[in-house]
PDB file of N, CA and C in Angstrom:
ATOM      1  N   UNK A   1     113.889 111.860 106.303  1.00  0.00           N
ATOM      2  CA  UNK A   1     112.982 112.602 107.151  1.00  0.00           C
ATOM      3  C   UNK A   1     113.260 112.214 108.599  1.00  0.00           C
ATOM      4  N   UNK A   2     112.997 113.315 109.476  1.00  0.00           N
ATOM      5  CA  UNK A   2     113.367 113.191 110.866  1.00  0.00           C
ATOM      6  C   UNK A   2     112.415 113.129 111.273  1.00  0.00           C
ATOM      7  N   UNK A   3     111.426 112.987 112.359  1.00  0.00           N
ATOM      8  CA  UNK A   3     110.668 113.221 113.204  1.00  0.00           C
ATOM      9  C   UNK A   3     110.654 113.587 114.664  1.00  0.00           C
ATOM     10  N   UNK A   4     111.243 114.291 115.403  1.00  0.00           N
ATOM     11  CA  UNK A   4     111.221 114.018 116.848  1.00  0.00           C
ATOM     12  C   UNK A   4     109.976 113.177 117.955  1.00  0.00           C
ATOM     13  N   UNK A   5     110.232 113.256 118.830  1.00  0.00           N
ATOM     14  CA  UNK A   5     109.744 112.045 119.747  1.00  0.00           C
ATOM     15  C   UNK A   5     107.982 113.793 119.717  1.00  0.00           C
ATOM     16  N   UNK A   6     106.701 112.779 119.419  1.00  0.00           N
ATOM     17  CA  UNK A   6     105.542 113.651 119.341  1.00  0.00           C
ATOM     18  C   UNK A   6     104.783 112.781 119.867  1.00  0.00           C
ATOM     19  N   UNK A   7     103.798 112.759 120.866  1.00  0.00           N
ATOM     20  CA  UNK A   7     102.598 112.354 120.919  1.00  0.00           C
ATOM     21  C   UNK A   7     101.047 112.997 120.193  1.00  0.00           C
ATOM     22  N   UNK A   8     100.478 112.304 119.724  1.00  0.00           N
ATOM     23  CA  UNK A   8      99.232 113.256 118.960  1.00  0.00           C
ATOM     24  C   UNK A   8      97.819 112.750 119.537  1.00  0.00           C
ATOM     25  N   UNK A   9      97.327 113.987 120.279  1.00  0.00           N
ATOM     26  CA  UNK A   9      95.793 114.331 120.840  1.00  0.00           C
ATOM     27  C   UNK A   9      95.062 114.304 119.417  1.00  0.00           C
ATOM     28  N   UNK A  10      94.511 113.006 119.352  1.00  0.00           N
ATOM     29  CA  UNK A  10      93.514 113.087 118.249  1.00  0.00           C
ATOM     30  C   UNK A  10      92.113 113.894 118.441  1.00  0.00           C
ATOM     31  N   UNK A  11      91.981 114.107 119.581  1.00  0.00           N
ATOM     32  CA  UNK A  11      90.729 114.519 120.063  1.00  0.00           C
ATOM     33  C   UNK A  11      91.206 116.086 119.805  1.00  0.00           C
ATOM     34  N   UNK A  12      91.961 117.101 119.662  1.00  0.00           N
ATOM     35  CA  UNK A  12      92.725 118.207 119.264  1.00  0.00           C
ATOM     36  C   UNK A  12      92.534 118.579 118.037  1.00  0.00           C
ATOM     37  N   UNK A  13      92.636 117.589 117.121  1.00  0.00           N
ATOM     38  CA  UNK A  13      92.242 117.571 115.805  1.00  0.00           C
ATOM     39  C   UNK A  13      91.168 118.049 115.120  1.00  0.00           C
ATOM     40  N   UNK A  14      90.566 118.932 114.157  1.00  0.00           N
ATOM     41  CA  UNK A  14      89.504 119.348 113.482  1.00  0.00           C
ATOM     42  C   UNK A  14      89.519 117.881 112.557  1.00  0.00           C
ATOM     43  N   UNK A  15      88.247 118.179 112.571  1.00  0.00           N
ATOM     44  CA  UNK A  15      87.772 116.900 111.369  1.00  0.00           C
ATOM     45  C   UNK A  15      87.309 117.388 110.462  1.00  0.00           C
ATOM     46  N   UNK A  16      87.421 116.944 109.086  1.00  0.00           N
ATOM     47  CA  UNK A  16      87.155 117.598 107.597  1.00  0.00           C
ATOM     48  C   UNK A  16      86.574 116.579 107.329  1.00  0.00           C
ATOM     49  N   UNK A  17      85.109 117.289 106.412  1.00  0.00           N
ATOM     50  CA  UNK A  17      83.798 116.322 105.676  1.00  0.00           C
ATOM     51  C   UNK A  17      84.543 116.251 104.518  1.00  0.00           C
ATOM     52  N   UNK A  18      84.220 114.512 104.077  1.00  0.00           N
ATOM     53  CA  UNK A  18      84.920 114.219 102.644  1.00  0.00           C
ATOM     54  C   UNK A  18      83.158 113.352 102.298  1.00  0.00           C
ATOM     55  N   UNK A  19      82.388 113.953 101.574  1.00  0.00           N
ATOM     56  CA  UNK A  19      81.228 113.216 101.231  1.00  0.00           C
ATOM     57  C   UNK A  19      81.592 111.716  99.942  1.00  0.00           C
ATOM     58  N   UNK A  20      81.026 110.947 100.216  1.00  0.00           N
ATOM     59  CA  UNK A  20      80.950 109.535  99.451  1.00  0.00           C
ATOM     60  C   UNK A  20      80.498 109.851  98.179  1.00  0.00           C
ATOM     61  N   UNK A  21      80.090 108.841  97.157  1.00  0.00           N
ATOM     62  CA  UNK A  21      79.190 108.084  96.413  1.00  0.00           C
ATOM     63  C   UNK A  21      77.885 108.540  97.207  1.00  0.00           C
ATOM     64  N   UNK A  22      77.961 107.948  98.573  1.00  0.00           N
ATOM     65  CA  UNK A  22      76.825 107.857  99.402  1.00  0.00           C
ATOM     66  C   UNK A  22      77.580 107.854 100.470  1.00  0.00           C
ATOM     67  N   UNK A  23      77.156 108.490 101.529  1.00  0.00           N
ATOM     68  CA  UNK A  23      77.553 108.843 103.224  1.00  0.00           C
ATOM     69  C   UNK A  23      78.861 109.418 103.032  1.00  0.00           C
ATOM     70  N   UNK A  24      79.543 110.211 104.554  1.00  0.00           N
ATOM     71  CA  UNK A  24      80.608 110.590 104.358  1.00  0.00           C
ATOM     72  C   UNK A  24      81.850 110.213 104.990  1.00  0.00           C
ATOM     73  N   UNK A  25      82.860 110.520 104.821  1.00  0.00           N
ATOM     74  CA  UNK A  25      84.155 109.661 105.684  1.00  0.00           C
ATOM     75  C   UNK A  25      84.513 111.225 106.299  1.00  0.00           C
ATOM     76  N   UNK A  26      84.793 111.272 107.586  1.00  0.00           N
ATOM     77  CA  UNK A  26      85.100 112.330 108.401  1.00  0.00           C
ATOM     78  C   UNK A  26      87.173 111.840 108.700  1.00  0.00           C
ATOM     79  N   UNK A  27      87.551 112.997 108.317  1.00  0.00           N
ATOM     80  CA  UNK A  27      89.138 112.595 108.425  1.00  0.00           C
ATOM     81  C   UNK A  27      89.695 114.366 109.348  1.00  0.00           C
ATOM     82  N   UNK A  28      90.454 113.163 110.413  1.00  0.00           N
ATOM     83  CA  UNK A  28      91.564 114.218 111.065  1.00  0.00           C
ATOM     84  C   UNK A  28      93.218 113.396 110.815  1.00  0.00           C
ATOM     85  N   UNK A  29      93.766 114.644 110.199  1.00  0.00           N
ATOM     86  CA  UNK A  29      94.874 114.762 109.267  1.00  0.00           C
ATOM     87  C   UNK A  29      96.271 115.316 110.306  1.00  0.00           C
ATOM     88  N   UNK A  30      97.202 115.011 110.394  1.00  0.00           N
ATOM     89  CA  UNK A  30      98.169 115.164 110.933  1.00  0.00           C
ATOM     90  C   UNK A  30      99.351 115.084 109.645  1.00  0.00           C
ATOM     91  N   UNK A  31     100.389 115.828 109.332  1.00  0.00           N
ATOM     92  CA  UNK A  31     100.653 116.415 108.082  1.00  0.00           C
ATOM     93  C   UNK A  31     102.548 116.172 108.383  1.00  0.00           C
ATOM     94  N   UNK A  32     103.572 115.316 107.984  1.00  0.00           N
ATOM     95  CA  UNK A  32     104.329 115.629 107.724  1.00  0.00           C
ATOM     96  C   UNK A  32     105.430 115.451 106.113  1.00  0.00           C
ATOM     97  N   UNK A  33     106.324 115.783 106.306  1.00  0.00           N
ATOM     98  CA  UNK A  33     106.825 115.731 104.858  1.00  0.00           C
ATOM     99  C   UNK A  33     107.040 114.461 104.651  1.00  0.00           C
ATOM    100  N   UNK A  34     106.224 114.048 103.319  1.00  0.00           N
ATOM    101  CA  UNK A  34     106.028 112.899 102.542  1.00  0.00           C
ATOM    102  C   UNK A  34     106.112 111.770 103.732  1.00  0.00           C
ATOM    103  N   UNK A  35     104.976 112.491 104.634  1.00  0.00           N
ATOM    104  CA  UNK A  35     104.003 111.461 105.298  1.00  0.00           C
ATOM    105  C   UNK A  35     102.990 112.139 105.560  1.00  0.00           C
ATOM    106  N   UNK A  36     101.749 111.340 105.717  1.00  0.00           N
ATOM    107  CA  UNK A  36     100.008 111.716 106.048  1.00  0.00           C
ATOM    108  C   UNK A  36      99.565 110.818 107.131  1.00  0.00           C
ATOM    109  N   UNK A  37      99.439 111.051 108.330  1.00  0.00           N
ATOM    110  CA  UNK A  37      98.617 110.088 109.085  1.00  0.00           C
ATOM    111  C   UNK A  37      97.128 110.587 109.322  1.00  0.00           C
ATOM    112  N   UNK A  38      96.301 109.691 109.604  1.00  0.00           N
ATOM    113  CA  UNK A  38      94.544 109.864 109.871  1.00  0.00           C
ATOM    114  C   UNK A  38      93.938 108.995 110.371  1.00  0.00           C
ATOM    115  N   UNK A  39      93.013 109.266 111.191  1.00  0.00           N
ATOM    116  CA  UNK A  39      92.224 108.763 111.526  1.00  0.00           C
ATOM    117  C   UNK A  39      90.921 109.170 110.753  1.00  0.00           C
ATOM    118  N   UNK A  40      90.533 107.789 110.354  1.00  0.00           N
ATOM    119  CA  UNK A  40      89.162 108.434 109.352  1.00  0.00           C
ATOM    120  C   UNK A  40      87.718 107.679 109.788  1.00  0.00           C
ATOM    121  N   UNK A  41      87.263 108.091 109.599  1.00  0.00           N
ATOM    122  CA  UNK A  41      85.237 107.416 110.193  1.00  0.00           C
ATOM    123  C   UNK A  41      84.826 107.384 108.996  1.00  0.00           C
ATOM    124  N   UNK A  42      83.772 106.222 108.803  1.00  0.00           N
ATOM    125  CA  UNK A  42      83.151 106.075 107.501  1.00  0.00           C
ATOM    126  C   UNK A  42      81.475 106.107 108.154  1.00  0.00           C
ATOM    127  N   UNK A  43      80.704 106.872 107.403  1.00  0.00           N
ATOM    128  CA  UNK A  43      79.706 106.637 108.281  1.00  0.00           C
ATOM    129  C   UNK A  43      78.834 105.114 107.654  1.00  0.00           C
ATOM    130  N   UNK A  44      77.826 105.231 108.129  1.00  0.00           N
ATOM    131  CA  UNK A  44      77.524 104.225 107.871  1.00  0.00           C
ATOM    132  C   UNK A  44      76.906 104.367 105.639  1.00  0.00           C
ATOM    133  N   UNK A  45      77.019 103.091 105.581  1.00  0.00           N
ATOM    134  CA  UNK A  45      76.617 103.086 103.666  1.00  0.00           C
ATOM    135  C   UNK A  45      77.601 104.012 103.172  1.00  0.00           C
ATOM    136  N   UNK A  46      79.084 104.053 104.000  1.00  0.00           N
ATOM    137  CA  UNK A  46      79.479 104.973 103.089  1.00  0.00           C
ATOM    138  C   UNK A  46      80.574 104.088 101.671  1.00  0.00           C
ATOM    139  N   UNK A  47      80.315 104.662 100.800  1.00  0.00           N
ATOM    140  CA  UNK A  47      80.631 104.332  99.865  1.00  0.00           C
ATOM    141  C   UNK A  47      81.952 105.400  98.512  1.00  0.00           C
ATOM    142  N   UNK A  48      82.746 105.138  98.844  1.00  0.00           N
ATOM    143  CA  UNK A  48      84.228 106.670  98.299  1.00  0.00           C
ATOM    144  C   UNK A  48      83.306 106.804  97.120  1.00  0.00           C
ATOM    145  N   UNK A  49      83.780 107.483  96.532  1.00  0.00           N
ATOM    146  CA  UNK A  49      83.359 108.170  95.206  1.00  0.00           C
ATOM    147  C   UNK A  49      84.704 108.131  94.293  1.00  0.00           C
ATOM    148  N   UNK A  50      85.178 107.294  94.501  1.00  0.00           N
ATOM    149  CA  UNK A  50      86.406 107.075  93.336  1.00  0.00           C
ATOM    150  C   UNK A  50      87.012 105.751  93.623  1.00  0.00           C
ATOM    151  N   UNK A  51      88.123 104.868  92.546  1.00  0.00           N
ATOM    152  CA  UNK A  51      88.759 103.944  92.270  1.00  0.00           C
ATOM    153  C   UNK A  51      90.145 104.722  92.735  1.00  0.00           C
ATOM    154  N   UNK A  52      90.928 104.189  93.858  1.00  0.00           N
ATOM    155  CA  UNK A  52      92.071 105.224  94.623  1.00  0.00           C
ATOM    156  C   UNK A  52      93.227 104.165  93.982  1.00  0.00           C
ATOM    157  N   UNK A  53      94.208 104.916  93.851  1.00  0.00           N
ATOM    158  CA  UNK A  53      95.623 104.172  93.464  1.00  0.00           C
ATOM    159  C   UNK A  53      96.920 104.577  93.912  1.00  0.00           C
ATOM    160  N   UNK A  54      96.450 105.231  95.465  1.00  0.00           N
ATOM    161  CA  UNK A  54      96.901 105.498  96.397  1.00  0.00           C
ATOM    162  C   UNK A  54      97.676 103.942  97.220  1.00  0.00           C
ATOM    163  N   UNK A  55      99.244 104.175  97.688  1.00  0.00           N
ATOM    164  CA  UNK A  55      99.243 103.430  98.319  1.00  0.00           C
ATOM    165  C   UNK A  55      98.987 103.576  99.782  1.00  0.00           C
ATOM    166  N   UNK A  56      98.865 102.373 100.764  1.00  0.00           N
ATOM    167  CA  UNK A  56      98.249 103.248 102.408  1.00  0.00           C
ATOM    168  C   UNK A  56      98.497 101.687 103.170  1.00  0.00           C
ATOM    169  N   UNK A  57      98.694 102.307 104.231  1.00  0.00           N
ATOM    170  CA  UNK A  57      99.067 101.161 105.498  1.00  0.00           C
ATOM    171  C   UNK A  57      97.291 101.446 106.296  1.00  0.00           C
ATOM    172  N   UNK A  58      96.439 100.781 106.276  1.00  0.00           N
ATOM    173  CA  UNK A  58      95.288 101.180 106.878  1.00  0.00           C
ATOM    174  C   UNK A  58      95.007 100.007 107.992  1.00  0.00           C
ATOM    175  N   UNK A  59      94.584 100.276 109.312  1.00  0.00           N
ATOM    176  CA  UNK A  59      94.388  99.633 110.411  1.00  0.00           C
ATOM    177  C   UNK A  59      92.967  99.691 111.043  1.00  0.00           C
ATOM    178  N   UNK A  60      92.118  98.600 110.933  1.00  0.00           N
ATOM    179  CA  UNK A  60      90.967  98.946 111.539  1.00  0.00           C
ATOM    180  C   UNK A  60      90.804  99.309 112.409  1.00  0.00           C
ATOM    181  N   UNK A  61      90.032 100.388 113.701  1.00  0.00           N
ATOM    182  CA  UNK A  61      90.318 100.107 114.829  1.00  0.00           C
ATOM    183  C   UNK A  61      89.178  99.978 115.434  1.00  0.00           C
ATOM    184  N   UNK A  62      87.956 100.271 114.641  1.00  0.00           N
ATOM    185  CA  UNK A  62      86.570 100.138 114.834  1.00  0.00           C
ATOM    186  C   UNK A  62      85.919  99.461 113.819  1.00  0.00           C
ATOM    187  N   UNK A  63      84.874  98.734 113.918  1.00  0.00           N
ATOM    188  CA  UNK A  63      83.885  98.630 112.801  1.00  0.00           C
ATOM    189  C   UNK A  63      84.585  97.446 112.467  1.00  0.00           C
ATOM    190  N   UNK A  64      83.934  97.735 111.080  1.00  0.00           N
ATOM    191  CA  UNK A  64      84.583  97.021 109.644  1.00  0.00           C
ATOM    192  C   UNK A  64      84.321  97.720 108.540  1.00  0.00           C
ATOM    193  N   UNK A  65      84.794  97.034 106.987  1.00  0.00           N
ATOM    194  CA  UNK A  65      84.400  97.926 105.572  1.00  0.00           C
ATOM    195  C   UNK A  65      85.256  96.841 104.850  1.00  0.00           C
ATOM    196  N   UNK A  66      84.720  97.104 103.819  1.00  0.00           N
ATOM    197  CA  UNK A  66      84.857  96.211 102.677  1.00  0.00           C
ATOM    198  C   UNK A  66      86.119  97.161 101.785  1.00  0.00           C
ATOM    199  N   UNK A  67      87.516  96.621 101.388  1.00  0.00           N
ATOM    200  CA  UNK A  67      87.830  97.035 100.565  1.00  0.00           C
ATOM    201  C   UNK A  67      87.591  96.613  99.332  1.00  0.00           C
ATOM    202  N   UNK A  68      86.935  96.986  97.905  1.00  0.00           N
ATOM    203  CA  UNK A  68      86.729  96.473  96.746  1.00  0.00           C
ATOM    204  C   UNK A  68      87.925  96.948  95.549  1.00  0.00           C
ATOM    205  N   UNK A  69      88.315  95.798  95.273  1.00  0.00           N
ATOM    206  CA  UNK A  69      89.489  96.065  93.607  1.00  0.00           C
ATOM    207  C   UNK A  69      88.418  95.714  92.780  1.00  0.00           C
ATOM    208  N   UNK A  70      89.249  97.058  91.978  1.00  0.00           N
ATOM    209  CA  UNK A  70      88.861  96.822  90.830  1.00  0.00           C
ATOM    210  C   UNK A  70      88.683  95.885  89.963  1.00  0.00           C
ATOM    211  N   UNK A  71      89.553  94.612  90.128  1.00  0.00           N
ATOM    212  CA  UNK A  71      89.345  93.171  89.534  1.00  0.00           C
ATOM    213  C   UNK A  71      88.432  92.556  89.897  1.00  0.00           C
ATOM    214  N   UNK A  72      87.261  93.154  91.247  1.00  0.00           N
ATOM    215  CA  UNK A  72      86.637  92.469  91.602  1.00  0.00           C
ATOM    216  C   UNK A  72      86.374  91.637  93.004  1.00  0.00           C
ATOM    217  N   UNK A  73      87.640  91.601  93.482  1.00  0.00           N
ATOM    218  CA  UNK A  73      88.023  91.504  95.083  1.00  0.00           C
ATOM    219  C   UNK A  73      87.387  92.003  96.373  1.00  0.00           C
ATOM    220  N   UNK A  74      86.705  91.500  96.996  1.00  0.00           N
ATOM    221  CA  UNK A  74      86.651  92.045  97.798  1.00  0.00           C
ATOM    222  C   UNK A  74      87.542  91.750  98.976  1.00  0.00           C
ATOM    223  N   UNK A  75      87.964  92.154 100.087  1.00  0.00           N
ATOM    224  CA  UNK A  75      88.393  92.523 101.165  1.00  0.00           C
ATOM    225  C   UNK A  75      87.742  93.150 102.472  1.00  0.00           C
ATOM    226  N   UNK A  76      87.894  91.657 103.465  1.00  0.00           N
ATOM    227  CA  UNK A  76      86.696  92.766 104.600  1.00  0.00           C
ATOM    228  C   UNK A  76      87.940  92.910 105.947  1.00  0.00           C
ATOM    229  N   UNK A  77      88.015  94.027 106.000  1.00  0.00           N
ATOM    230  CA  UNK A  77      89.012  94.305 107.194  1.00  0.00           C
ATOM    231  C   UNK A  77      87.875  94.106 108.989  1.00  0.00           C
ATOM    232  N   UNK A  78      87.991  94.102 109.572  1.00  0.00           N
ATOM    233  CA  UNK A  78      87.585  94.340 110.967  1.00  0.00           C
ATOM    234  C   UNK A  78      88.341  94.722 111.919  1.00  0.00           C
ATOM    235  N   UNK A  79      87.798  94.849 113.170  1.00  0.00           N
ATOM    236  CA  UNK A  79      88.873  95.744 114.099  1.00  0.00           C
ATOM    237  C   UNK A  79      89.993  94.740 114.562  1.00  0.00           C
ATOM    238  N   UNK A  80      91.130  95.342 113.953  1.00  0.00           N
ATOM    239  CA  UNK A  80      92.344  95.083 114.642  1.00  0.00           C
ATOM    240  C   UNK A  80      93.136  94.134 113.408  1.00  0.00           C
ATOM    241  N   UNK A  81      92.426  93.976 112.426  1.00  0.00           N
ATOM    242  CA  UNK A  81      93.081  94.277 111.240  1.00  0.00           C
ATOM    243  C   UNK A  81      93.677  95.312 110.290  1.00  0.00           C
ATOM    244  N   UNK A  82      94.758  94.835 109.275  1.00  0.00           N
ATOM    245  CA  UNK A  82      95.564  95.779 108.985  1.00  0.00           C
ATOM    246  C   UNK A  82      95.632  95.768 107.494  1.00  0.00           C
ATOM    247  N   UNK A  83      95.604  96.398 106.324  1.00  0.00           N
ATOM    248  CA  UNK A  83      96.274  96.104 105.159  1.00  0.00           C
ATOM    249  C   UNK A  83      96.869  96.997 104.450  1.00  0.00           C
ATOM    250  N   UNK A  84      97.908  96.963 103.661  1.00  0.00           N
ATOM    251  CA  UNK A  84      98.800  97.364 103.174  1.00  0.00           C
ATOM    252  C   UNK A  84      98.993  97.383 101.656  1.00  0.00           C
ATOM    253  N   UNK A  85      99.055  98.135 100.822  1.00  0.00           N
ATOM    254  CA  UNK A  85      99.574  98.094  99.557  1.00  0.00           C
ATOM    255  C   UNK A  85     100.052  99.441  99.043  1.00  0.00           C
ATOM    256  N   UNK A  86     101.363  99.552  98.311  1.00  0.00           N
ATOM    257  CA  UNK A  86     102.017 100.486  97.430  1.00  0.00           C
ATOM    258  C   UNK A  86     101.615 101.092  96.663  1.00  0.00           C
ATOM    259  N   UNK A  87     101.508 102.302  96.184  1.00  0.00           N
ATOM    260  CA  UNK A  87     100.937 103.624  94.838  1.00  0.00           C
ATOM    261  C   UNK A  87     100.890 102.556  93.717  1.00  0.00           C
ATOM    262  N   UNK A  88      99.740 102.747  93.052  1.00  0.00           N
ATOM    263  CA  UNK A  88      99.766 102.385  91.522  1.00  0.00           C
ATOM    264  C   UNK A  88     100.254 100.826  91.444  1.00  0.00           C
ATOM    265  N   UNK A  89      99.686  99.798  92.521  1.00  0.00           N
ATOM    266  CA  UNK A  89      99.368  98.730  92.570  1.00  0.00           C
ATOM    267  C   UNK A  89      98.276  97.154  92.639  1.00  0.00           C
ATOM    268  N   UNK A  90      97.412  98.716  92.806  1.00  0.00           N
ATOM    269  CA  UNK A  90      96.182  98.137  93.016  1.00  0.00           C
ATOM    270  C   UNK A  90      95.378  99.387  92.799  1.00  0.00           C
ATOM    271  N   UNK A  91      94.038  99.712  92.226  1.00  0.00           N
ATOM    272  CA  UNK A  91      92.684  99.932  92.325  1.00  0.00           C
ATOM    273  C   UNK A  91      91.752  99.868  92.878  1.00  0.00           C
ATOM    274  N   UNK A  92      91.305 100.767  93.893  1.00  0.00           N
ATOM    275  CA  UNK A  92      90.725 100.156  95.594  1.00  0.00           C
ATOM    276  C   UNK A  92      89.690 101.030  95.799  1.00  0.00           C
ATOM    277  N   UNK A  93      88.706 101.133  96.122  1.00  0.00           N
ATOM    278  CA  UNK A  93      87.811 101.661  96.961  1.00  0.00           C
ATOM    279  C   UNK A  93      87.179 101.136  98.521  1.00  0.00           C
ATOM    280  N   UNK A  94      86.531 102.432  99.227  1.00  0.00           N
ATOM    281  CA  UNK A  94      85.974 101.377 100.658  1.00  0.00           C
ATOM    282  C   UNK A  94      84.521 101.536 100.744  1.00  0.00           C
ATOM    283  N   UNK A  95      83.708 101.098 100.918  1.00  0.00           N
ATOM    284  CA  UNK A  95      82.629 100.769 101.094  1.00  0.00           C
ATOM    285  C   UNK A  95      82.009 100.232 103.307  1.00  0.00           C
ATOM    286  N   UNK A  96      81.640 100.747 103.967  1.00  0.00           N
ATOM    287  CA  UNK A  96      81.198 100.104 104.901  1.00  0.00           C
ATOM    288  C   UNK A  96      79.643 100.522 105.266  1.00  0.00           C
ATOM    289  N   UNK A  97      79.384  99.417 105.671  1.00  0.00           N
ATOM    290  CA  UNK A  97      77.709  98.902 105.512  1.00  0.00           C
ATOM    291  C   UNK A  97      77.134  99.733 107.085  1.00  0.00           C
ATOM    292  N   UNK A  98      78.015  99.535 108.134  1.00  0.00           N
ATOM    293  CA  UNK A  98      77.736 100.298 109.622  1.00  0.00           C
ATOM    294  C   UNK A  98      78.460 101.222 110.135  1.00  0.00           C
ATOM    295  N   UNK A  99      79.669 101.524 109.360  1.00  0.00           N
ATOM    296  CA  UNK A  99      80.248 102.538 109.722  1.00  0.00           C
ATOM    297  C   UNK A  99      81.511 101.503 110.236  1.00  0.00           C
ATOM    298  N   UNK A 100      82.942 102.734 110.281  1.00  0.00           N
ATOM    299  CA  UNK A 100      84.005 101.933 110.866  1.00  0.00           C
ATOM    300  C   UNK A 100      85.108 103.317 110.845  1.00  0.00           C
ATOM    301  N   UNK A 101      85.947 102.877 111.686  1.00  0.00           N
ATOM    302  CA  UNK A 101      86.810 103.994 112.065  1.00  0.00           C
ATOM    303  C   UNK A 101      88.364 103.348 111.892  1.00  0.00           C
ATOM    304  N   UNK A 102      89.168 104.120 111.275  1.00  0.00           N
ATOM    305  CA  UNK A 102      89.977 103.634 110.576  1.00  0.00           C
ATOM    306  C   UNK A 102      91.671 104.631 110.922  1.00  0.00           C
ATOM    307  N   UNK A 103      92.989 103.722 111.262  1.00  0.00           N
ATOM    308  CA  UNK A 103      94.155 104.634 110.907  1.00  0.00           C
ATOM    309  C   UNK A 103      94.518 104.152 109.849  1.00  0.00           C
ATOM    310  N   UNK A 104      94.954 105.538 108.948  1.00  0.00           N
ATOM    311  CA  UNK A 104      95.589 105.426 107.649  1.00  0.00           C
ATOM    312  C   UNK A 104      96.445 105.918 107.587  1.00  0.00           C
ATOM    313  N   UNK A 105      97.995 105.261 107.046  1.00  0.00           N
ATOM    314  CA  UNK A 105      99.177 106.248 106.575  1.00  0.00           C
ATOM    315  C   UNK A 105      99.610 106.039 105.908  1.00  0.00           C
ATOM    316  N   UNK A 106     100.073 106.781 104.863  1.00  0.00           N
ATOM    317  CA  UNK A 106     100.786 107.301 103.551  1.00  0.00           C
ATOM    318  C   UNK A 106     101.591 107.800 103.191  1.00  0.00           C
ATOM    319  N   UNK A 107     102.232 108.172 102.216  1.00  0.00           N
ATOM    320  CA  UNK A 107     103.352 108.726 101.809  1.00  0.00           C
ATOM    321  C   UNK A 107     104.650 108.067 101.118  1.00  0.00           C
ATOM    322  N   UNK A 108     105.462 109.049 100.807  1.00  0.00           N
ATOM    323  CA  UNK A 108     106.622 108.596  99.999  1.00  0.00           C
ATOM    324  C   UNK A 108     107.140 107.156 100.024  1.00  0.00           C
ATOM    325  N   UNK A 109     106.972 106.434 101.157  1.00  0.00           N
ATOM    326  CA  UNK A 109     107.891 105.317 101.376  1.00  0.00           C
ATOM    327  C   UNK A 109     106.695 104.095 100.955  1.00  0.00           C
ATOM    328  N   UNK A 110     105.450 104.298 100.325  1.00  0.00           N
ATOM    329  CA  UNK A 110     104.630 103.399  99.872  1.00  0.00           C
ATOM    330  C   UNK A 110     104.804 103.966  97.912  1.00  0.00           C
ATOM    331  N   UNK A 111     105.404 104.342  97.675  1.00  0.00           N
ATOM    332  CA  UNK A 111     105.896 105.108  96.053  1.00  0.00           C
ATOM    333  C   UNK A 111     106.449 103.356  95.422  1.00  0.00           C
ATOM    334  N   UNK A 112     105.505 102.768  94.227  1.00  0.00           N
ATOM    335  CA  UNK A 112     106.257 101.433  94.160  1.00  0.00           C
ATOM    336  C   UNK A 112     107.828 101.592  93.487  1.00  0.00           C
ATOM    337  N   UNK A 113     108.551 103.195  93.470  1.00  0.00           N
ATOM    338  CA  UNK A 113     109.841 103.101  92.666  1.00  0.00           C
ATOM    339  C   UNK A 113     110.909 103.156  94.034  1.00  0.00           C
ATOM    340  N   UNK A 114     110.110 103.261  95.036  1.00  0.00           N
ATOM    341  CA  UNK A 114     111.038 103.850  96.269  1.00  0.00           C
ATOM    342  C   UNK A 114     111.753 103.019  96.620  1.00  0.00           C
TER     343      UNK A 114
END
């Protein structure tokens, strides 16, 4: 994959409602081949509505949130923390108690066969 040299106006961006368990995560999506970047907001108590087995490079840049595994783990990111894991390596959900604003990216090159 190529990319040329892009700057991206996040503020340009439409934001799409993704409702929780409880509260919602607001995501603006920037789209290329077998890559996804976002900026996502959790509002506050928001809580996903699924166990993800997605892999994702995620960067706090606001807030905080709890990532929870499925084994039981928790994980508390804050701003200007980063974490990382590969497709079908882990079992993850996010949970944040005040809300937190988040970059996430994805795609092919987090595939654990890649």
């Amino acid at each position: 994959m190529k990319i040329p040299f892009e700057s991206i106006d996040w503020s340009a961006i439409e934001k799409t409602e993704h409702r929780g368990e409880s509260g919602t995560a607001y995501w603006q999506t920037k789209h290329y081949p077998g890559l996804r970047l976002r900026v996502v907001e959790y509002s506050k108590g928001y809580l996903a509505d699924h166990w993800c087995q997605k892999g994702h490079l995620v960067h706090c840049l606001e807030g905080s949130f709890d990532s929870e595994l499925q084994n039981g783990n928790v994980i508390t990111l804050t701003a200007g923390m980063t974490y990382i894991v590969s497709d079908e390596l882990s079992s993850h959900r996010s949970f944040s108690a005040n809300g937190v604003k988040l970059l996430i990216v994805d795609g092919d090159f987090l595939k654990s066969d890649a």
